[in-house]
PDB file of N, CA and C in Angstrom:
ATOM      1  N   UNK A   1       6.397  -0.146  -0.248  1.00  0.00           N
ATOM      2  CA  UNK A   1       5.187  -0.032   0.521  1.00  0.00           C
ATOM      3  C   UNK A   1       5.576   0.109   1.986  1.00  0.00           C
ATOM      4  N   UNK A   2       5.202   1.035   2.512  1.00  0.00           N
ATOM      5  CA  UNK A   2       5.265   1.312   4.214  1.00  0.00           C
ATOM      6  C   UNK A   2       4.199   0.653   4.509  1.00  0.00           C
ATOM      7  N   UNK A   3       4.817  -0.211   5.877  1.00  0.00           N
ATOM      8  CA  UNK A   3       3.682  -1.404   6.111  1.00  0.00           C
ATOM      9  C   UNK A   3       3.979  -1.389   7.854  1.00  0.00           C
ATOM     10  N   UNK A   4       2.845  -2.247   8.412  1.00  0.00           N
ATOM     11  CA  UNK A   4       3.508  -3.142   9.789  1.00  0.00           C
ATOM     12  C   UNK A   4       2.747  -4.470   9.249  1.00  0.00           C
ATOM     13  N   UNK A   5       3.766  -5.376  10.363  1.00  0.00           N
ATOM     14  CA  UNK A   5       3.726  -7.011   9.806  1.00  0.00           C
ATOM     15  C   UNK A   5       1.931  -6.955  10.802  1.00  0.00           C
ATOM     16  N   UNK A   6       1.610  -6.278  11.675  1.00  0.00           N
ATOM     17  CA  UNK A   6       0.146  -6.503  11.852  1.00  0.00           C
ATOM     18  C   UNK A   6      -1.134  -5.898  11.458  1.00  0.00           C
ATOM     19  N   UNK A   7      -0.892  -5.339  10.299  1.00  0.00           N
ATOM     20  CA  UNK A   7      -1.944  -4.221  10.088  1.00  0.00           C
ATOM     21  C   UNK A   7      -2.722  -5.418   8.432  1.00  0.00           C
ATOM     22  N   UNK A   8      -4.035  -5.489   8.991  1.00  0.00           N
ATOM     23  CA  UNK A   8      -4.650  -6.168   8.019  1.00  0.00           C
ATOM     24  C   UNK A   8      -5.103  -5.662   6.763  1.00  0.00           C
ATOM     25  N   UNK A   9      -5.104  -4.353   6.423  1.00  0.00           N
ATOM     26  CA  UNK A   9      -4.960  -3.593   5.133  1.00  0.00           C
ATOM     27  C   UNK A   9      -3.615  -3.802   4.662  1.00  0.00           C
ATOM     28  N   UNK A  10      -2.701  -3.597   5.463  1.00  0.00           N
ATOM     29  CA  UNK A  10      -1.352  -4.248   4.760  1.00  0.00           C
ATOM     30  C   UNK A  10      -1.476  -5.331   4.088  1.00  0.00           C
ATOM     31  N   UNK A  11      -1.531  -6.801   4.954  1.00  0.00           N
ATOM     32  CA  UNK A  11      -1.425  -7.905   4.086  1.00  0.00           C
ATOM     33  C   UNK A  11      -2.557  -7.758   3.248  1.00  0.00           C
ATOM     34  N   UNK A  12      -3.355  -7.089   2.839  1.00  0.00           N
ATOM     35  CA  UNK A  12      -4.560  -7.439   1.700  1.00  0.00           C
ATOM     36  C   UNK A  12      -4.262  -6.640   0.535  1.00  0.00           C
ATOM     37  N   UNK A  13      -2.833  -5.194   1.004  1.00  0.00           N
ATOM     38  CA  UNK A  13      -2.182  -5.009  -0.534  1.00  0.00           C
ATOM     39  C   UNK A  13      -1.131  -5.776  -0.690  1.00  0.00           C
ATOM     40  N   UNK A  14      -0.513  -6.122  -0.123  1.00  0.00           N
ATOM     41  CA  UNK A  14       0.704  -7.339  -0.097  1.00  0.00           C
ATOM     42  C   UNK A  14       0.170  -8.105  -1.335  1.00  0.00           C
ATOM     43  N   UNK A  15      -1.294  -8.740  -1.007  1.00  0.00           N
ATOM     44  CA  UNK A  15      -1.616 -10.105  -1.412  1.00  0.00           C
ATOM     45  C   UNK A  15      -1.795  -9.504  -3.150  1.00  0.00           C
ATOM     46  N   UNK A  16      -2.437  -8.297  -2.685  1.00  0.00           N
ATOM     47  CA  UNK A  16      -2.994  -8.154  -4.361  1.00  0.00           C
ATOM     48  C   UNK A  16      -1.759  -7.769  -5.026  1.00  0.00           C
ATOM     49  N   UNK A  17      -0.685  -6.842  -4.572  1.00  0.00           N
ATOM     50  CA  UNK A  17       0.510  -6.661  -5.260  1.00  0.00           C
ATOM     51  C   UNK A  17       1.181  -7.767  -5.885  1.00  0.00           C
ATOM     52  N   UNK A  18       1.515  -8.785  -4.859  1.00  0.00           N
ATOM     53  CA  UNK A  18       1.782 -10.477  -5.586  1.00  0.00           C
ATOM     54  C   UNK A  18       1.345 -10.676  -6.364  1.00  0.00           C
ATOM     55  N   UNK A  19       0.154 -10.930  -6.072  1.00  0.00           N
ATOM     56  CA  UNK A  19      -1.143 -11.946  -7.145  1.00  0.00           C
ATOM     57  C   UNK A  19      -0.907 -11.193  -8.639  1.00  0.00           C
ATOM     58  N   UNK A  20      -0.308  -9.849  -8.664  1.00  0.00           N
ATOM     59  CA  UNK A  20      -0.775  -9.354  -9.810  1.00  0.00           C
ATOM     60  C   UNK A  20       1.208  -8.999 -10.136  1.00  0.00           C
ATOM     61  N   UNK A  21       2.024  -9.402  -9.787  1.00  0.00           N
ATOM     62  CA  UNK A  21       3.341  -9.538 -10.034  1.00  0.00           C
ATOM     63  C   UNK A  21       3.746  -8.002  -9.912  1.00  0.00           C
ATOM     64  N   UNK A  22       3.456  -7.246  -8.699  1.00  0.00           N
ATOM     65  CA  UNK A  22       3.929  -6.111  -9.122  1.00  0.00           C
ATOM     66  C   UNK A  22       5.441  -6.409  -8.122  1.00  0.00           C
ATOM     67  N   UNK A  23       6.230  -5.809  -8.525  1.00  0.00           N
ATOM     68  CA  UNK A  23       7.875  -5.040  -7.759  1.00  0.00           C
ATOM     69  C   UNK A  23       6.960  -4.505  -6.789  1.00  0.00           C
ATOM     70  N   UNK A  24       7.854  -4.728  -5.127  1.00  0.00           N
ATOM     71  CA  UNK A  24       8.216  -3.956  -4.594  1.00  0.00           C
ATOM     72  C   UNK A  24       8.736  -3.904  -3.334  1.00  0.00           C
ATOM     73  N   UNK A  25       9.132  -2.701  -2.902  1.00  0.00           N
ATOM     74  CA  UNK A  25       9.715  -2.926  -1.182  1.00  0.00           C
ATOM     75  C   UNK A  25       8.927  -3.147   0.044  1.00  0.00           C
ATOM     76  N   UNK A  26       9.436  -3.627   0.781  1.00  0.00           N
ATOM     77  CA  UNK A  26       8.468  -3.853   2.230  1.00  0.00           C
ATOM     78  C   UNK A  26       9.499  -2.897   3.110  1.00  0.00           C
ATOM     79  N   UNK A  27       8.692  -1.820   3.291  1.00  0.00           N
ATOM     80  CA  UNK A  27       9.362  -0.764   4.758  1.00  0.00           C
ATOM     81  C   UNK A  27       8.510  -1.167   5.551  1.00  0.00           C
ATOM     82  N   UNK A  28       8.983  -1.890   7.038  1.00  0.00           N
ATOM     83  CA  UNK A  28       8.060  -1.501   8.012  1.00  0.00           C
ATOM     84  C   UNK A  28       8.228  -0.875   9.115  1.00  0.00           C
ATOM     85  N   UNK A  29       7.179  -0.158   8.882  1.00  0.00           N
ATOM     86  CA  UNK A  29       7.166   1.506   9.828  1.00  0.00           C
ATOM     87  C   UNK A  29       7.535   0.509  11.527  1.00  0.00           C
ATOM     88  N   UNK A  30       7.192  -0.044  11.770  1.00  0.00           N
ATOM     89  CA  UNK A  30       7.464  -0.766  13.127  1.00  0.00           C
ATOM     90  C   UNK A  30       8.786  -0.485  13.039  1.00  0.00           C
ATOM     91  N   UNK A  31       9.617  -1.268  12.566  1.00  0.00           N
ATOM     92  CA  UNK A  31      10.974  -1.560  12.763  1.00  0.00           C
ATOM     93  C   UNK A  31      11.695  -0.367  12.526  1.00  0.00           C
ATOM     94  N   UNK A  32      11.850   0.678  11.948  1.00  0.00           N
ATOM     95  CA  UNK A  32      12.106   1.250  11.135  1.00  0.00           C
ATOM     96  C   UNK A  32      11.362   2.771  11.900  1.00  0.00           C
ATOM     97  N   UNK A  33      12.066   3.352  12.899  1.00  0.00           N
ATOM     98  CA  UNK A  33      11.290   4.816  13.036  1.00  0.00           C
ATOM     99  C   UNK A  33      11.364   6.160  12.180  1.00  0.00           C
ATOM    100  N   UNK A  34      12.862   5.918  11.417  1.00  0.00           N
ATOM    101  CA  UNK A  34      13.065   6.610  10.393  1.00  0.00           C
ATOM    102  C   UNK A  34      11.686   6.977   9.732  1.00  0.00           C
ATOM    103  N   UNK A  35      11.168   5.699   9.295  1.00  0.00           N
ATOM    104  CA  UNK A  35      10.608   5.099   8.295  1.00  0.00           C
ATOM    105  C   UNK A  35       9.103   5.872   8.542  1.00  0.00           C
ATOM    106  N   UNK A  36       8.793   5.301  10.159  1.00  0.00           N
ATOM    107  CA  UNK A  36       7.460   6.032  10.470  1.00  0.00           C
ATOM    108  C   UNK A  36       7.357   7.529  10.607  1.00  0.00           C
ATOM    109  N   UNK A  37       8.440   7.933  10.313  1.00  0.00           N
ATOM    110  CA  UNK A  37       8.106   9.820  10.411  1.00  0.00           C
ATOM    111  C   UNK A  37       8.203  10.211   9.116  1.00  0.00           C
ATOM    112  N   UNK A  38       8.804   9.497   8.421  1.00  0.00           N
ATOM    113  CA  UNK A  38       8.321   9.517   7.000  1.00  0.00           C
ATOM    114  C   UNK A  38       7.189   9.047   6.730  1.00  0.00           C
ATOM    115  N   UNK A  39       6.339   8.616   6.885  1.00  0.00           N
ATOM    116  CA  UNK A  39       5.063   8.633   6.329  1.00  0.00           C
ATOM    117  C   UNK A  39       4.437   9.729   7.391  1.00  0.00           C
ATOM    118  N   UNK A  40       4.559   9.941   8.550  1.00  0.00           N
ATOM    119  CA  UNK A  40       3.801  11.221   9.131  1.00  0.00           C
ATOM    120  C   UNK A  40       4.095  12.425   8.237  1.00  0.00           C
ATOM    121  N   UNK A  41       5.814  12.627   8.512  1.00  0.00           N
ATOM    122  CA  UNK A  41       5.791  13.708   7.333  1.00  0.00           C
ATOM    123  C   UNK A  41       5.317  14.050   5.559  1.00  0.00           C
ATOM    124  N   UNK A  42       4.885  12.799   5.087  1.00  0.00           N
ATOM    125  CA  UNK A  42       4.442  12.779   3.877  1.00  0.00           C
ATOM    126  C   UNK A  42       2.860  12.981   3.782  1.00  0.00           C
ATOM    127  N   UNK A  43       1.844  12.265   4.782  1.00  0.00           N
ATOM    128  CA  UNK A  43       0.456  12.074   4.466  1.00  0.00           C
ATOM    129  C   UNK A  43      -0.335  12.734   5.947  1.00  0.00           C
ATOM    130  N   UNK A  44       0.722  13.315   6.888  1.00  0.00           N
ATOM    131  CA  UNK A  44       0.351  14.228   8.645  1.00  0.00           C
ATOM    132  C   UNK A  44       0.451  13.093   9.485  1.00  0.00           C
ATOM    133  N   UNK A  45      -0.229  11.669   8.941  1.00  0.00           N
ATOM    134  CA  UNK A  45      -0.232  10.846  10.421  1.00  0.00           C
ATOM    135  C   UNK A  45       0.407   9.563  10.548  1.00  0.00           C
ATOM    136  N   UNK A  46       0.172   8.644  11.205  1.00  0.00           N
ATOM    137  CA  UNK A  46       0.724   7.289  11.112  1.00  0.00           C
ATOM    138  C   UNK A  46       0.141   6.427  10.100  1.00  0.00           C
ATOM    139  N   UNK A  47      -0.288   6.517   8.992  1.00  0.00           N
ATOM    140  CA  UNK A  47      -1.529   5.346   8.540  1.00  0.00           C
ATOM    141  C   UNK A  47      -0.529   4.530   7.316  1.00  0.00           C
ATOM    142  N   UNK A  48      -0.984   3.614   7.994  1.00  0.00           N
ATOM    143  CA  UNK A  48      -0.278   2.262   7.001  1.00  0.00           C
ATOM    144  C   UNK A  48      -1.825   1.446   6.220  1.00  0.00           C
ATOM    145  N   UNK A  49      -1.576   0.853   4.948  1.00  0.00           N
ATOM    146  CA  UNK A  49      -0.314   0.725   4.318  1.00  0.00           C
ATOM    147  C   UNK A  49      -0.369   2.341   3.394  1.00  0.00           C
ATOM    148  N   UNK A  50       0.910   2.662   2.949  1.00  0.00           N
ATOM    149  CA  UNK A  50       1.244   3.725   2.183  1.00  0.00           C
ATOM    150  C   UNK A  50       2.185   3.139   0.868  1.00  0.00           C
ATOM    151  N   UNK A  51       1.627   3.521  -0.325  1.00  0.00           N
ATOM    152  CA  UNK A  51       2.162   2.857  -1.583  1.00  0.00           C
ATOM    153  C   UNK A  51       2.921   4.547  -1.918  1.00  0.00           C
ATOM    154  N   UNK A  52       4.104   4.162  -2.808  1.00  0.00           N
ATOM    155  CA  UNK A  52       4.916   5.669  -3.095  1.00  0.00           C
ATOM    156  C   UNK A  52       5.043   5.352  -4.820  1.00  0.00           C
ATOM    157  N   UNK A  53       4.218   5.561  -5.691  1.00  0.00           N
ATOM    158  CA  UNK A  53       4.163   5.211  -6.635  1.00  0.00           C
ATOM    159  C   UNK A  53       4.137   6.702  -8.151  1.00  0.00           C
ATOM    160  N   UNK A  54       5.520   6.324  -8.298  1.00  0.00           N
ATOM    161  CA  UNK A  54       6.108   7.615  -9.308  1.00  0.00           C
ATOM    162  C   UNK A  54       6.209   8.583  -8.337  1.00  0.00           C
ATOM    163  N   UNK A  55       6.561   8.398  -6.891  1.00  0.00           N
ATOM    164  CA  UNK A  55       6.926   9.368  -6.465  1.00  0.00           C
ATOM    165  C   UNK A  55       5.539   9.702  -5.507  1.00  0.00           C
ATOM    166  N   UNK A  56       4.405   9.506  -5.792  1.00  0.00           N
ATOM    167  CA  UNK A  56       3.205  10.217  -5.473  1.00  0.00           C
ATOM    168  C   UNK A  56       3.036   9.394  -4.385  1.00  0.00           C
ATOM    169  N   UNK A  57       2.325   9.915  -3.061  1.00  0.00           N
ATOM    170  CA  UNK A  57       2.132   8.733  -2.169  1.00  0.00           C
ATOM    171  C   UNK A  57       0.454   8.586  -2.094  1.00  0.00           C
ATOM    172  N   UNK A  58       0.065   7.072  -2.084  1.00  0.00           N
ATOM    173  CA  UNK A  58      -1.025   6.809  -1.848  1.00  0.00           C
ATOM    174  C   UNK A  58      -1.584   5.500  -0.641  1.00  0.00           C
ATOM    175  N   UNK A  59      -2.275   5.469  -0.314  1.00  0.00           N
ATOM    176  CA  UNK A  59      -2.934   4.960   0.490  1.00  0.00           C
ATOM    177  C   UNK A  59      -4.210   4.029   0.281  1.00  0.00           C
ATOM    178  N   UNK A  60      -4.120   2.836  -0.376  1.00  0.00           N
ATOM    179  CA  UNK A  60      -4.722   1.407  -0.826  1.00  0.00           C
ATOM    180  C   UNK A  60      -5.958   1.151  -0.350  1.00  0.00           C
ATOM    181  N   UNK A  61      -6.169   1.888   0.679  1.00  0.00           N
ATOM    182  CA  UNK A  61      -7.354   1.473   1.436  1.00  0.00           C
ATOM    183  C   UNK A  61      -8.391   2.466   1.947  1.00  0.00           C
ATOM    184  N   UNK A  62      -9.464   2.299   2.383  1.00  0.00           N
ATOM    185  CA  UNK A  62     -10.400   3.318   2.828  1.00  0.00           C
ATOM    186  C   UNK A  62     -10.972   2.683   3.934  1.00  0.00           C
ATOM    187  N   UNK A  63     -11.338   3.301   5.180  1.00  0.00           N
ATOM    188  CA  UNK A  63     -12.133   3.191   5.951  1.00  0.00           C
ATOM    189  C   UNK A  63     -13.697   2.436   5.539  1.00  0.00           C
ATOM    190  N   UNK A  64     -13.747   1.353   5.972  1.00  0.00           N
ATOM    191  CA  UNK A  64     -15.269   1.219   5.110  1.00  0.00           C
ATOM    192  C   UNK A  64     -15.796   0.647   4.033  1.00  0.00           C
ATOM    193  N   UNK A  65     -14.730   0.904   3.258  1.00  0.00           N
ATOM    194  CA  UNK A  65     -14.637   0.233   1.630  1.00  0.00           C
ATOM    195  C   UNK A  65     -13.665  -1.253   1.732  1.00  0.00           C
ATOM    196  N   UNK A  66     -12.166  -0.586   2.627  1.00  0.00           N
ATOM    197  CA  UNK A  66     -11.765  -1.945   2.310  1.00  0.00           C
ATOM    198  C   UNK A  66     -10.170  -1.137   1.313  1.00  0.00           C
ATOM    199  N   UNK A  67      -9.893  -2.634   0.578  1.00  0.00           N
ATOM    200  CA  UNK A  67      -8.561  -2.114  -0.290  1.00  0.00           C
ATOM    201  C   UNK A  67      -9.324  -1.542  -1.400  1.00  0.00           C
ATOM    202  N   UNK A  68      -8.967  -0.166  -2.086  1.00  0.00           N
ATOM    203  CA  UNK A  68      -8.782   0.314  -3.025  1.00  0.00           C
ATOM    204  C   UNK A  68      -9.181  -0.384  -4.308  1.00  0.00           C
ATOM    205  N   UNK A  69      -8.872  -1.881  -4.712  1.00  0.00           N
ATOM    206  CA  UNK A  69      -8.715  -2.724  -6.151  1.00  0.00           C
ATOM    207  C   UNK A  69      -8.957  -1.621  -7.615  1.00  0.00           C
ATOM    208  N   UNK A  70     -10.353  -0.714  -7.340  1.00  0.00           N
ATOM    209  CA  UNK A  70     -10.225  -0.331  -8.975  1.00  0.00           C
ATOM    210  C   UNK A  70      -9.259   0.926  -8.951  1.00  0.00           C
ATOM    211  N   UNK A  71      -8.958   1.118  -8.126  1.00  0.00           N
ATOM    212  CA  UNK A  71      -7.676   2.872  -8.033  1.00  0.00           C
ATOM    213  C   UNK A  71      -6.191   1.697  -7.740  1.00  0.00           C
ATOM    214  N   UNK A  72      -5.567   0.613  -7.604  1.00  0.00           N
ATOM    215  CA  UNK A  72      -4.930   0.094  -7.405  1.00  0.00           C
ATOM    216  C   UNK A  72      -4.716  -0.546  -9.168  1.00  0.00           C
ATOM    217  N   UNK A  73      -5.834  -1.063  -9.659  1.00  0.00           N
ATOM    218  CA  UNK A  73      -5.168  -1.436 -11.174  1.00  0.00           C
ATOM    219  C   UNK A  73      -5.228  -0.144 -11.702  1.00  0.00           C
ATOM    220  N   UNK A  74      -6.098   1.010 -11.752  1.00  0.00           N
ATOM    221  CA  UNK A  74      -5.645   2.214 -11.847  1.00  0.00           C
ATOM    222  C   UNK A  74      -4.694   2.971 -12.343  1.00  0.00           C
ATOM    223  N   UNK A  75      -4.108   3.147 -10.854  1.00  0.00           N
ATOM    224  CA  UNK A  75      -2.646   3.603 -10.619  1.00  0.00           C
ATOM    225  C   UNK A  75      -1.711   2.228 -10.844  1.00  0.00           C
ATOM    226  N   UNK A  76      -1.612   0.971 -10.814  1.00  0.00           N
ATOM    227  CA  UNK A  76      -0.822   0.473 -11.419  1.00  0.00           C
ATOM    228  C   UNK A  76      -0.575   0.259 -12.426  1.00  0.00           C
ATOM    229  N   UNK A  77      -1.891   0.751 -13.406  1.00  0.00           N
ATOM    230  CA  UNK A  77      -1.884   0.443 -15.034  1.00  0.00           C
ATOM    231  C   UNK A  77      -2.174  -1.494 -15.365  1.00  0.00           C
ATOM    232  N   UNK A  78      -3.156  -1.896 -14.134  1.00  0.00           N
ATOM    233  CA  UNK A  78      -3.181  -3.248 -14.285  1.00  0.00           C
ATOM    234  C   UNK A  78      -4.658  -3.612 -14.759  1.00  0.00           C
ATOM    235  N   UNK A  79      -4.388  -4.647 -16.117  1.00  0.00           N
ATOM    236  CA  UNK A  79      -5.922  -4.770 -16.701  1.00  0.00           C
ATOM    237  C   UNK A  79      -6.545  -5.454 -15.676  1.00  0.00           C
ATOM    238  N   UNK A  80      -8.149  -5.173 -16.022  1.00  0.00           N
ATOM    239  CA  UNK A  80      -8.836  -5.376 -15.100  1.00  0.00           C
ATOM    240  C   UNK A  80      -9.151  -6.950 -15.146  1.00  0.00           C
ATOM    241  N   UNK A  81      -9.046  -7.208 -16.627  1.00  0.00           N
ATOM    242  CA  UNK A  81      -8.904  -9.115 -16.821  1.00  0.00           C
ATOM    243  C   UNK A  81      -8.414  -9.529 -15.890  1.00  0.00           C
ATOM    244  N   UNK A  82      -7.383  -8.968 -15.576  1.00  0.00           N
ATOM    245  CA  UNK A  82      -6.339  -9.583 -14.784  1.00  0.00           C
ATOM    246  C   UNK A  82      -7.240 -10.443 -13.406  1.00  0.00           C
ATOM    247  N   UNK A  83      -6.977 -11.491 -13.007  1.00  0.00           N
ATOM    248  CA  UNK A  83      -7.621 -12.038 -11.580  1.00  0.00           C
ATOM    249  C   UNK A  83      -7.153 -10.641 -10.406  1.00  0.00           C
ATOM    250  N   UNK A  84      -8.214 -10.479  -9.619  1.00  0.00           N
ATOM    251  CA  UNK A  84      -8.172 -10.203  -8.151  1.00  0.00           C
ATOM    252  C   UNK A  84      -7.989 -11.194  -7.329  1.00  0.00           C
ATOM    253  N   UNK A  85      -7.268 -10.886  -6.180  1.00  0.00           N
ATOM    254  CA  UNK A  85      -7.300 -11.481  -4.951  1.00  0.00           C
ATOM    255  C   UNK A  85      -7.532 -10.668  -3.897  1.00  0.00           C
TER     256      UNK A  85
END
């Protein structure tokens, strides 16, 4: 996951990725400029958080809506039984 340690859509896929035991990496585009022109070059701009999942890149969150949750168990293949956080 391309992240910064201050972006509050970040920690709210962080939390649900945990809560629901998924794997994975923490890139953060802060530290890391490599890192941030890779996600410009992948999606045109700066926007965090960015999930890279089978390769495909997606983006957890929407303007408005908030995190993603039913395109997140979705694309993770996670039952919906499962608790949210």
């Amino acid at each position: 996951m391309y992240a910064t340690s201050w972006c509050p859509d970040c920690r709210a896929a962080r939390r649900f990725l945990d809560a629901h035991g998924v794997a994975y990496t923490l890139i953060d585009v802060d530290a890391n400029p490599a890192a941030a022109q890779e996600v410009i070059a992948q999606v045109g701009k700066r926007a965090v958080p960015q999930l890279v999942i089978d390769g495909e890149w997606f983006q957890p969150y929407q303007p408005g809506r908030g995190l993603l949750v039913d395109e997140l168990h979705r694309r993770l293949e996670i039952s919906r039984a499962d608790a949210d956080n």
